[in-house]
N, C-alpha and C. Protein backbone atom coordinates (compact mmCIF):
# COMPACT_ATOMS: atom_id res chain seq x y z
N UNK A 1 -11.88 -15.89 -1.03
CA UNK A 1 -11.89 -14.48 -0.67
C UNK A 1 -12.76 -13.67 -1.62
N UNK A 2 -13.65 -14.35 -2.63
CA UNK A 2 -14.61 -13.67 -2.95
C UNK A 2 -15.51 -12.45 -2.32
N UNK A 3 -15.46 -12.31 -1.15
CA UNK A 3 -16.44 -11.48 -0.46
C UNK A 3 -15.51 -10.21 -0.05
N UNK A 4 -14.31 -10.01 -0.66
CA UNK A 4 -13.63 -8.97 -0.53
C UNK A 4 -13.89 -8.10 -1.79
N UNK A 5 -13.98 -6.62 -1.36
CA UNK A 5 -14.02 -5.75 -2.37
C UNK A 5 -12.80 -4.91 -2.52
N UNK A 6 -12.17 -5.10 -3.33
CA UNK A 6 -10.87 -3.52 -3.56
C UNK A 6 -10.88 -2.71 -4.39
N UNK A 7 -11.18 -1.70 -3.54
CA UNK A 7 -11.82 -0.41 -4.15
C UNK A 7 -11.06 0.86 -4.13
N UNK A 8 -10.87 1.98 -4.74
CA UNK A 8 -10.71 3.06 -4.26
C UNK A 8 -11.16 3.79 -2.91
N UNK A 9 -10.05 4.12 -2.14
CA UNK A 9 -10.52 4.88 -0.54
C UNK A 9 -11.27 5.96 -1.10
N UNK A 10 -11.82 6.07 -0.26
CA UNK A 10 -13.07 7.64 0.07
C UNK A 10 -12.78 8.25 1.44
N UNK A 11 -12.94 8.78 1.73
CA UNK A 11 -12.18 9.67 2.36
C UNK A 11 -13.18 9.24 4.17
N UNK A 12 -14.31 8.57 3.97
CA UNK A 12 -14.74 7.93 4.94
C UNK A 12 -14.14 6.72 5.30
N UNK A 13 -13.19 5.99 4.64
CA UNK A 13 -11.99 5.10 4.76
C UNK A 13 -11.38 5.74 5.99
N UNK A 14 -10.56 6.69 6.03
CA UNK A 14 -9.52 7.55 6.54
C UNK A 14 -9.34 7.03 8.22
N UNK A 15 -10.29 6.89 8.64
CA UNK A 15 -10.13 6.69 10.48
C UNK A 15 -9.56 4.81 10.15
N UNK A 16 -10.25 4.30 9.70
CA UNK A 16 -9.90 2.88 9.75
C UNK A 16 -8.45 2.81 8.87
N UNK A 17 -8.19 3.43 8.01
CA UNK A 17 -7.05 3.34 7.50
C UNK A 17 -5.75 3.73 8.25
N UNK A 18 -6.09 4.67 8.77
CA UNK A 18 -5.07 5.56 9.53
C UNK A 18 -4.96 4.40 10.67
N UNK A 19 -6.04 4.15 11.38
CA UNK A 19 -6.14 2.95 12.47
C UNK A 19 -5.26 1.71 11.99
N UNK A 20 -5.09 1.14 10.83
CA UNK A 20 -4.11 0.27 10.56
C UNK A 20 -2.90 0.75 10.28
N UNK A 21 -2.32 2.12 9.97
CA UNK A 21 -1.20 2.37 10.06
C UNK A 21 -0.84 2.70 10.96
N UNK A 22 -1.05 2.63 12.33
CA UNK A 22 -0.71 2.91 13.66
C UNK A 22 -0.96 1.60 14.06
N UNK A 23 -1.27 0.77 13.95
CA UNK A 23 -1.38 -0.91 14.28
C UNK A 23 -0.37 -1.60 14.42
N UNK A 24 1.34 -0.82 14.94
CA UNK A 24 2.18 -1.49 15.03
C UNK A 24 2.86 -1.40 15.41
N UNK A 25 4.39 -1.56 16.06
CA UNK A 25 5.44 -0.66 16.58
C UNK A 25 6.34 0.96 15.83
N UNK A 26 6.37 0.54 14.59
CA UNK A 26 7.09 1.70 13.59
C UNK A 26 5.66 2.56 13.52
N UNK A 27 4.30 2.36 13.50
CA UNK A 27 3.54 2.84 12.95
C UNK A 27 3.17 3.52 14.16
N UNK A 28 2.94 3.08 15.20
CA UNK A 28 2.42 3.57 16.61
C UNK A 28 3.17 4.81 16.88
N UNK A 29 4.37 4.72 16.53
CA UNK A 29 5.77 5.92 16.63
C UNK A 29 5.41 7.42 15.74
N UNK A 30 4.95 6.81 14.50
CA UNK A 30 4.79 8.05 13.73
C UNK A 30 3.45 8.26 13.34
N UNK A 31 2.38 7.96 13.82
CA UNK A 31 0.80 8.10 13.24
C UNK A 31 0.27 8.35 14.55
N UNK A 32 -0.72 9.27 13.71
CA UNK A 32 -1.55 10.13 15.27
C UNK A 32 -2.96 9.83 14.96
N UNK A 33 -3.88 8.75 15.09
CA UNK A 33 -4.86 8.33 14.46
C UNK A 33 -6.39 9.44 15.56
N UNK A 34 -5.48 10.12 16.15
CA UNK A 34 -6.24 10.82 16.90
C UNK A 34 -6.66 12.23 16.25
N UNK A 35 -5.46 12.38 15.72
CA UNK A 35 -5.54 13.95 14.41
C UNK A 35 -6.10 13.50 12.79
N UNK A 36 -7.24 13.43 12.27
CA UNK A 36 -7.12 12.94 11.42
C UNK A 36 -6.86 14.35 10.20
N UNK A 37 -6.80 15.58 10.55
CA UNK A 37 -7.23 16.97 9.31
C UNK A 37 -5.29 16.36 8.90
N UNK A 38 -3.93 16.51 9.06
CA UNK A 38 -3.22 15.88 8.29
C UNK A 38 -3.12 14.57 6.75
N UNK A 39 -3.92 13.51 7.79
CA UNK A 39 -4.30 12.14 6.75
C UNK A 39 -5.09 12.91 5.37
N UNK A 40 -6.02 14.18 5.89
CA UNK A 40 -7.79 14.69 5.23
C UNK A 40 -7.10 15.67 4.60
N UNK A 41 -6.06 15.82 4.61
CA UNK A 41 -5.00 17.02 3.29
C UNK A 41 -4.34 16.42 2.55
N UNK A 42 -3.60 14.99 3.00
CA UNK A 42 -2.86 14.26 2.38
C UNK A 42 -3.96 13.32 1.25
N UNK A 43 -5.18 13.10 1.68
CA UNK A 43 -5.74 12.49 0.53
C UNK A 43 -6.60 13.15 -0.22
N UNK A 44 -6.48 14.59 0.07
CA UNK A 44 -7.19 15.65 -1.11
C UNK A 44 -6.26 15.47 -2.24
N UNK A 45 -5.34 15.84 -1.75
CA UNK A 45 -3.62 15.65 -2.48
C UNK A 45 -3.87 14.53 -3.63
N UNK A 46 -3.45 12.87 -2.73
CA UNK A 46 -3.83 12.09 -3.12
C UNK A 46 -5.04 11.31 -4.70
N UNK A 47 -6.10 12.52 -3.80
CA UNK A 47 -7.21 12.08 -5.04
C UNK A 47 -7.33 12.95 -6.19
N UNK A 48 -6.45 13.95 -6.03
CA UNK A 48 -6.55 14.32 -7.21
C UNK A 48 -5.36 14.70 -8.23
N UNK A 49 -4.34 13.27 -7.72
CA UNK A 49 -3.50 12.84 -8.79
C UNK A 49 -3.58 11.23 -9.48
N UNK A 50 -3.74 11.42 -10.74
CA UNK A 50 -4.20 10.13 -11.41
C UNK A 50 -3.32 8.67 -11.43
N UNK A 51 -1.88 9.38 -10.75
CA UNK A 51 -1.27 8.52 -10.98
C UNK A 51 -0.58 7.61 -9.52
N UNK A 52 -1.95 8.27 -8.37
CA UNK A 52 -2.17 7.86 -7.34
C UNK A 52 -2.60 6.71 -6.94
N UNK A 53 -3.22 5.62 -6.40
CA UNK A 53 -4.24 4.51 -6.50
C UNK A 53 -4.26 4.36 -5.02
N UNK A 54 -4.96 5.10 -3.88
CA UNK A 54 -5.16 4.70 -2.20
C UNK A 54 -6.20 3.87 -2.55
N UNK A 55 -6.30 2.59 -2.24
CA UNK A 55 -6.91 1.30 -2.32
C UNK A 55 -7.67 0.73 -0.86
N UNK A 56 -8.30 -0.02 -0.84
CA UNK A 56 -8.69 -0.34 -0.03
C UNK A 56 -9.45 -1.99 0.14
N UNK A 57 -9.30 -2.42 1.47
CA UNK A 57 -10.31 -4.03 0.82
C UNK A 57 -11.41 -3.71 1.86
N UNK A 58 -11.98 -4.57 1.72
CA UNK A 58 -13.45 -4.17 2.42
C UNK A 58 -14.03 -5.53 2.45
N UNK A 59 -14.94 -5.97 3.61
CA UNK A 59 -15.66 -7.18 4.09
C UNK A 59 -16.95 -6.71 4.42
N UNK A 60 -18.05 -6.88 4.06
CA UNK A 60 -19.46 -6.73 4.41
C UNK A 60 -19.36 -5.29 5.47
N UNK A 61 -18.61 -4.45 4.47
CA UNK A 61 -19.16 -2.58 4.79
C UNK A 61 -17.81 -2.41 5.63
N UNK A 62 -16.90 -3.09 5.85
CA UNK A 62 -15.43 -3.08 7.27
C UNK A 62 -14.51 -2.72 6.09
N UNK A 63 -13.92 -1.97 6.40
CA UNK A 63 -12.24 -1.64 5.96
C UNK A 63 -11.56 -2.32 6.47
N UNK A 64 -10.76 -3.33 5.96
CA UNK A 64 -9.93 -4.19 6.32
C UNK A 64 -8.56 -4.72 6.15
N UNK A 65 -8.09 -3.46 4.76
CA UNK A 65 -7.11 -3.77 4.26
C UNK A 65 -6.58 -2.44 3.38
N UNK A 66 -5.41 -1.99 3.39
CA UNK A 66 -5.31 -1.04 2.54
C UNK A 66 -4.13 -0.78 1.37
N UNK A 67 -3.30 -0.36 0.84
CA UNK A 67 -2.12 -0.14 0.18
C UNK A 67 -2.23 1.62 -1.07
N UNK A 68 -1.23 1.78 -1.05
CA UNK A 68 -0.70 3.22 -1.97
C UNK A 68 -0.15 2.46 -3.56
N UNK A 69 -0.60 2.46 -4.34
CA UNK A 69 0.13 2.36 -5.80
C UNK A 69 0.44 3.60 -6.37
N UNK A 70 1.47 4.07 -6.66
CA UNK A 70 1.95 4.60 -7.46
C UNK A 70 2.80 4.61 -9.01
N UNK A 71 2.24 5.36 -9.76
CA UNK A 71 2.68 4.81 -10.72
C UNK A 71 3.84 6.12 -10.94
N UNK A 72 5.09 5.94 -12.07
CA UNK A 72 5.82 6.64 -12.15
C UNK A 72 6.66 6.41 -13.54
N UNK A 73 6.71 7.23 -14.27
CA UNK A 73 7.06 7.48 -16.00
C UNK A 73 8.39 7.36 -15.45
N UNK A 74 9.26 6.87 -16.46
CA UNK A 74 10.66 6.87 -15.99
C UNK A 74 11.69 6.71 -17.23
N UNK A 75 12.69 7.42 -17.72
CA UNK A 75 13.60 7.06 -18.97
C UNK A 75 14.64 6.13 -18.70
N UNK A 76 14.73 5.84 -17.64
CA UNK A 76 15.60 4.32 -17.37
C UNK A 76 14.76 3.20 -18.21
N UNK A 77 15.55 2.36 -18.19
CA UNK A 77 15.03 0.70 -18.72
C UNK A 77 14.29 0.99 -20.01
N UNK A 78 15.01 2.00 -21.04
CA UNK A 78 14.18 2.25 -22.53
C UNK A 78 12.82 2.98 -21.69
N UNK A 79 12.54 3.98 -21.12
CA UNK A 79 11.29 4.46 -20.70
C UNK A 79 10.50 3.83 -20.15
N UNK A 80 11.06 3.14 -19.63
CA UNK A 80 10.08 2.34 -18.47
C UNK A 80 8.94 2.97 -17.52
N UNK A 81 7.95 2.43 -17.24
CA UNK A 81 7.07 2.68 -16.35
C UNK A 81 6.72 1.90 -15.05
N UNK A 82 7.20 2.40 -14.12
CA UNK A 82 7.27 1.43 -13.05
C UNK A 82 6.31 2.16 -11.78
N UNK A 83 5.85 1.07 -10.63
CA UNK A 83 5.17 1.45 -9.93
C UNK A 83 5.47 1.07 -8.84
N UNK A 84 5.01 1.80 -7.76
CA UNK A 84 5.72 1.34 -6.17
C UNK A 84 4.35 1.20 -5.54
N UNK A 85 4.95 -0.04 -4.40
CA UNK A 85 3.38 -0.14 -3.60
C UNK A 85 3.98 0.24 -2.20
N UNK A 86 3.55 0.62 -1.25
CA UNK A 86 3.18 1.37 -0.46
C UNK A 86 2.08 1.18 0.70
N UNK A 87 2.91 1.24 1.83
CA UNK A 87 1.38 1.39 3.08
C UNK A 87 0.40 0.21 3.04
N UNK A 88 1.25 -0.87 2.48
CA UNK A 88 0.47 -2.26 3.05
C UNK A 88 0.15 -2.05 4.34
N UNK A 89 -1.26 -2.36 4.57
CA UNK A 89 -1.54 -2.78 5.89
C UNK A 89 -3.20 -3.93 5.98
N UNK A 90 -2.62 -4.39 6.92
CA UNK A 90 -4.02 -5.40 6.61
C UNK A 90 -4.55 -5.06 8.55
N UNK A 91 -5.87 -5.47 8.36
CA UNK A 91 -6.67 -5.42 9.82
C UNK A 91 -6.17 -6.48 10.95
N UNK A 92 -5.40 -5.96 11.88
CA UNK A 92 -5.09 -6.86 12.76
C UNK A 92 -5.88 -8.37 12.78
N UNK A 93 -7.29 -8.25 12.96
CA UNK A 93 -8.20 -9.83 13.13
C UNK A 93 -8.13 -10.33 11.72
N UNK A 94 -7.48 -10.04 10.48
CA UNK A 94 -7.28 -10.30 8.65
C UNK A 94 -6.17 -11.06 8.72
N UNK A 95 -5.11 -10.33 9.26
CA UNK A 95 -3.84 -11.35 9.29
C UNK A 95 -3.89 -12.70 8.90
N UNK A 96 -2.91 -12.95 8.15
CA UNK A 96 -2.91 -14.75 8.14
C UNK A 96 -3.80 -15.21 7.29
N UNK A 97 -4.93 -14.62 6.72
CA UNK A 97 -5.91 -14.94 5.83
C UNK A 97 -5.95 -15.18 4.24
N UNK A 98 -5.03 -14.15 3.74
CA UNK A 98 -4.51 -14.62 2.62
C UNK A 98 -5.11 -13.01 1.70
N UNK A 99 -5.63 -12.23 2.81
CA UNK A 99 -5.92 -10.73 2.03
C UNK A 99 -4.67 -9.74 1.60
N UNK A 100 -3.37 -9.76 2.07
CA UNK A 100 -2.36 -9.51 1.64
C UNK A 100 -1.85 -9.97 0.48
N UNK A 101 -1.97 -11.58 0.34
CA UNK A 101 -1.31 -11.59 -0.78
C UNK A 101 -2.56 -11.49 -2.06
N UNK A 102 -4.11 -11.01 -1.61
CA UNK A 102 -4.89 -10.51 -2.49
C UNK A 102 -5.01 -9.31 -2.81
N UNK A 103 -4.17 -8.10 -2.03
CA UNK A 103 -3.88 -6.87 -2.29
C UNK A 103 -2.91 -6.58 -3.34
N UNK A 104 -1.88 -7.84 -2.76
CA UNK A 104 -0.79 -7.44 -3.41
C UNK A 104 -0.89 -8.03 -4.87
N UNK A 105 -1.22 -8.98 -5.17
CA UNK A 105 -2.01 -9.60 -6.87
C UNK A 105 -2.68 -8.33 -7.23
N UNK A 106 -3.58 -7.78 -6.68
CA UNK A 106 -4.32 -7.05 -7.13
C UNK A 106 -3.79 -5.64 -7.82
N UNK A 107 -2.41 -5.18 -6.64
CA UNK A 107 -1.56 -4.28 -7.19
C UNK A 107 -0.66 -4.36 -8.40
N UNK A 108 0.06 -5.66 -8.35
CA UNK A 108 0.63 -6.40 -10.08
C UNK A 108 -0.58 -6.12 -11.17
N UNK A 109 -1.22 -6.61 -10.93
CA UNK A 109 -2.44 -6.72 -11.86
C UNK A 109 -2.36 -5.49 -12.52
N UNK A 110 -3.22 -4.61 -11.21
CA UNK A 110 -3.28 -3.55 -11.69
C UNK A 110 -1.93 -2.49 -12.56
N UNK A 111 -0.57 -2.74 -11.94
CA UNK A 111 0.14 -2.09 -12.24
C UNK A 111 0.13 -2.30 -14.18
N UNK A 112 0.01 -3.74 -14.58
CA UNK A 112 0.15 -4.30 -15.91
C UNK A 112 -0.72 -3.55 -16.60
N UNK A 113 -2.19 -3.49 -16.09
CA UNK A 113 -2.88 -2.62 -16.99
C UNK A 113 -3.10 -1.48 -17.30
N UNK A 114 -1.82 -0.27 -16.18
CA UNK A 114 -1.63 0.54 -15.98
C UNK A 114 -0.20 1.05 -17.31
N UNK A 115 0.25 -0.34 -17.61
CA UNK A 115 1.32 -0.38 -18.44
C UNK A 115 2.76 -0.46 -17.92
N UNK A 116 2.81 -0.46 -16.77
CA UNK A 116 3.90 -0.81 -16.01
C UNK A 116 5.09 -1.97 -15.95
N UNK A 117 6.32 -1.66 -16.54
CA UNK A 117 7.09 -2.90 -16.84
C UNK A 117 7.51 -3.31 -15.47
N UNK A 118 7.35 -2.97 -14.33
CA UNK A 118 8.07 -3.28 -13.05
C UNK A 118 7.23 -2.68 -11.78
N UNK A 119 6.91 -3.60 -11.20
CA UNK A 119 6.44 -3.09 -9.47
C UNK A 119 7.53 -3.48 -8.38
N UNK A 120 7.69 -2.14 -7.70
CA UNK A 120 8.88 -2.03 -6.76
C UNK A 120 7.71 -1.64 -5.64
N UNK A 121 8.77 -2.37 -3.84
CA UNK A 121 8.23 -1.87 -2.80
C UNK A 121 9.38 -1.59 -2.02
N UNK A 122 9.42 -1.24 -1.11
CA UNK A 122 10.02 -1.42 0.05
C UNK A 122 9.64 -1.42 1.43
N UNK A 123 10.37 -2.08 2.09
CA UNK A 123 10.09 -2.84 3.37
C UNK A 123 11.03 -2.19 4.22
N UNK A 124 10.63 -1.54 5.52
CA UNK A 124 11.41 -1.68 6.73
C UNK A 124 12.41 -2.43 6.87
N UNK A 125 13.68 -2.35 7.27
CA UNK A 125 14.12 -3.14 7.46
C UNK A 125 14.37 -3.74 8.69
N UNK A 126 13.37 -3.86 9.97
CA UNK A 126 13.33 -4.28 10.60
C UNK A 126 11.58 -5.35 10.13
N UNK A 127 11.46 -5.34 9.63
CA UNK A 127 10.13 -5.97 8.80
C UNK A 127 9.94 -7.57 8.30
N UNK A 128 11.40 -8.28 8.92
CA UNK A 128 11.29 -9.41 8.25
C UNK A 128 10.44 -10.28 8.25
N UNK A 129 9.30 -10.69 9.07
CA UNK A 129 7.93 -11.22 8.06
C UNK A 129 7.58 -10.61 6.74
N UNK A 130 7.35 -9.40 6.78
CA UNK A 130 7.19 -8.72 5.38
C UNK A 130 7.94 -9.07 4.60
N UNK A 131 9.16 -9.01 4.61
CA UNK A 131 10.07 -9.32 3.62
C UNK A 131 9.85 -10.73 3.05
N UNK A 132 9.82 -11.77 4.46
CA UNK A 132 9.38 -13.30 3.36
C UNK A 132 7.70 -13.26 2.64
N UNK A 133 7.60 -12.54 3.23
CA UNK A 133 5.78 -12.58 2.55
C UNK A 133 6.15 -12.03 0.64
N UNK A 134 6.64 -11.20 0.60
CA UNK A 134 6.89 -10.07 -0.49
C UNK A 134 7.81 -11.58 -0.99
N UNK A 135 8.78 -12.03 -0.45
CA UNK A 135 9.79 -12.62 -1.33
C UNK A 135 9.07 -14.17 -1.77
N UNK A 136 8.00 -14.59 -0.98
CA UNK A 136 7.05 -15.44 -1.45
C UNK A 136 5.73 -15.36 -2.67
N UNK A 137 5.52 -14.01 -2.95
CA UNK A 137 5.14 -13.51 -3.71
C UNK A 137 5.78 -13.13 -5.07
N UNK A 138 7.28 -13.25 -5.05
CA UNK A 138 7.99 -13.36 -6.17
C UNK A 138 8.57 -12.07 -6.07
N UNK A 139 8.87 -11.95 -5.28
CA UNK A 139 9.55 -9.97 -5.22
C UNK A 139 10.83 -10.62 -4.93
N UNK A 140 12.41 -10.19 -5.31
CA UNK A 140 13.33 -10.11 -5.16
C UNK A 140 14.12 -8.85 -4.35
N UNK A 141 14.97 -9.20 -3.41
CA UNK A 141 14.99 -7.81 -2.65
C UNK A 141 16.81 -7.78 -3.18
N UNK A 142 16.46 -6.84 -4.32
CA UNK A 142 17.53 -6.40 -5.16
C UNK A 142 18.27 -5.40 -4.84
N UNK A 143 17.71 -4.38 -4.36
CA UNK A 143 18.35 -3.22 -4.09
C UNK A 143 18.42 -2.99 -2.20
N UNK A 144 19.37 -1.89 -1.84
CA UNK A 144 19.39 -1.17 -0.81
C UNK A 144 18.92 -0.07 -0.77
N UNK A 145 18.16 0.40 -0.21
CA UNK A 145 17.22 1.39 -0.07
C UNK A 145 17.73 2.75 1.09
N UNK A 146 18.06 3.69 1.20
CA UNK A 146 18.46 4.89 1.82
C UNK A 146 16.72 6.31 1.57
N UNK A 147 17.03 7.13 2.90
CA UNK A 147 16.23 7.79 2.96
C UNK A 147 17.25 9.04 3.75
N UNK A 148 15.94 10.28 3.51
CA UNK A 148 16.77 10.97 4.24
C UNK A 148 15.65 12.19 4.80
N UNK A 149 15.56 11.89 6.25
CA UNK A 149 14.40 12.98 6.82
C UNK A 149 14.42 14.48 6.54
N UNK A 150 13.45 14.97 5.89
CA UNK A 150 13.42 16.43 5.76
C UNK A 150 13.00 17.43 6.83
């Protein structure tokens, strides 16, 4: 997978990105890849917090892959610094290729040199491929996760 690049999104990312987060049943429900000025506020937002990382993989000029790192200061665990990943999505024809679990290395990685004692995600829980992918990757699914729509 040498010929993959992961890079920071640019905001010419945005249609293909948005296009993989609507690439699915949960995603098809809540993404309007038809409106993009929402996505084009959310990553003004985005880019100009440092402790943001909208990522991207890329194949000879194609967006093909994307994810959210966040990083987050925290006084639990002696001041821990932990980071959440976010908005995995890979290009429908990518699947199966092995660019997921090169996003997701790439996000550990990065989180370590970010100083991060812990990378947390969460998964749908109707998501269970995801879940063995993540739990093949060495993620433990430790906690229960709650939300609450605003």
């Amino acid at each position: 997978m040498s010929d993959i690049e992961i890079r920071r999104a640019t905001e010419a990312d945005l249609p293909a990105i948005v296009a993989m987060l609507a690439d699915d049943p949960l995603g098809a429900a809540r993404e309007s890849p038809d409106d993009l000025a929402p996505y084009r506020a959310a990553y003004k937002t985005l880019v100009t917090d440092p402790k943001q990382h909208l990522v991207v993989a890329v194949r000879e000029g194609r967006t093909i892959g994307t994810l959210q790192l966040t990083v987050i200061p925290g006084l639990s665990r002696r001041g821990a610094t932990r980071s959440i990943i976010e908005a995995v999505r890979i290009h429908r024809d990518e699947r199966g290729t092995g660019l997921g679990s090169q996003l997701i290395e790439w996000a550990v990685a990065e989180s370590r040199t970010l100083g991060c004692q812990m990378v947390q995600l969460t998964s749908d829980a109707t998501r269970v491929d995801a879940h063995r992918f993540y739990e093949r990757l060495g993620f433990e699914a430790s906690h229960l996760g709650f939300k609450l729509a605003l």
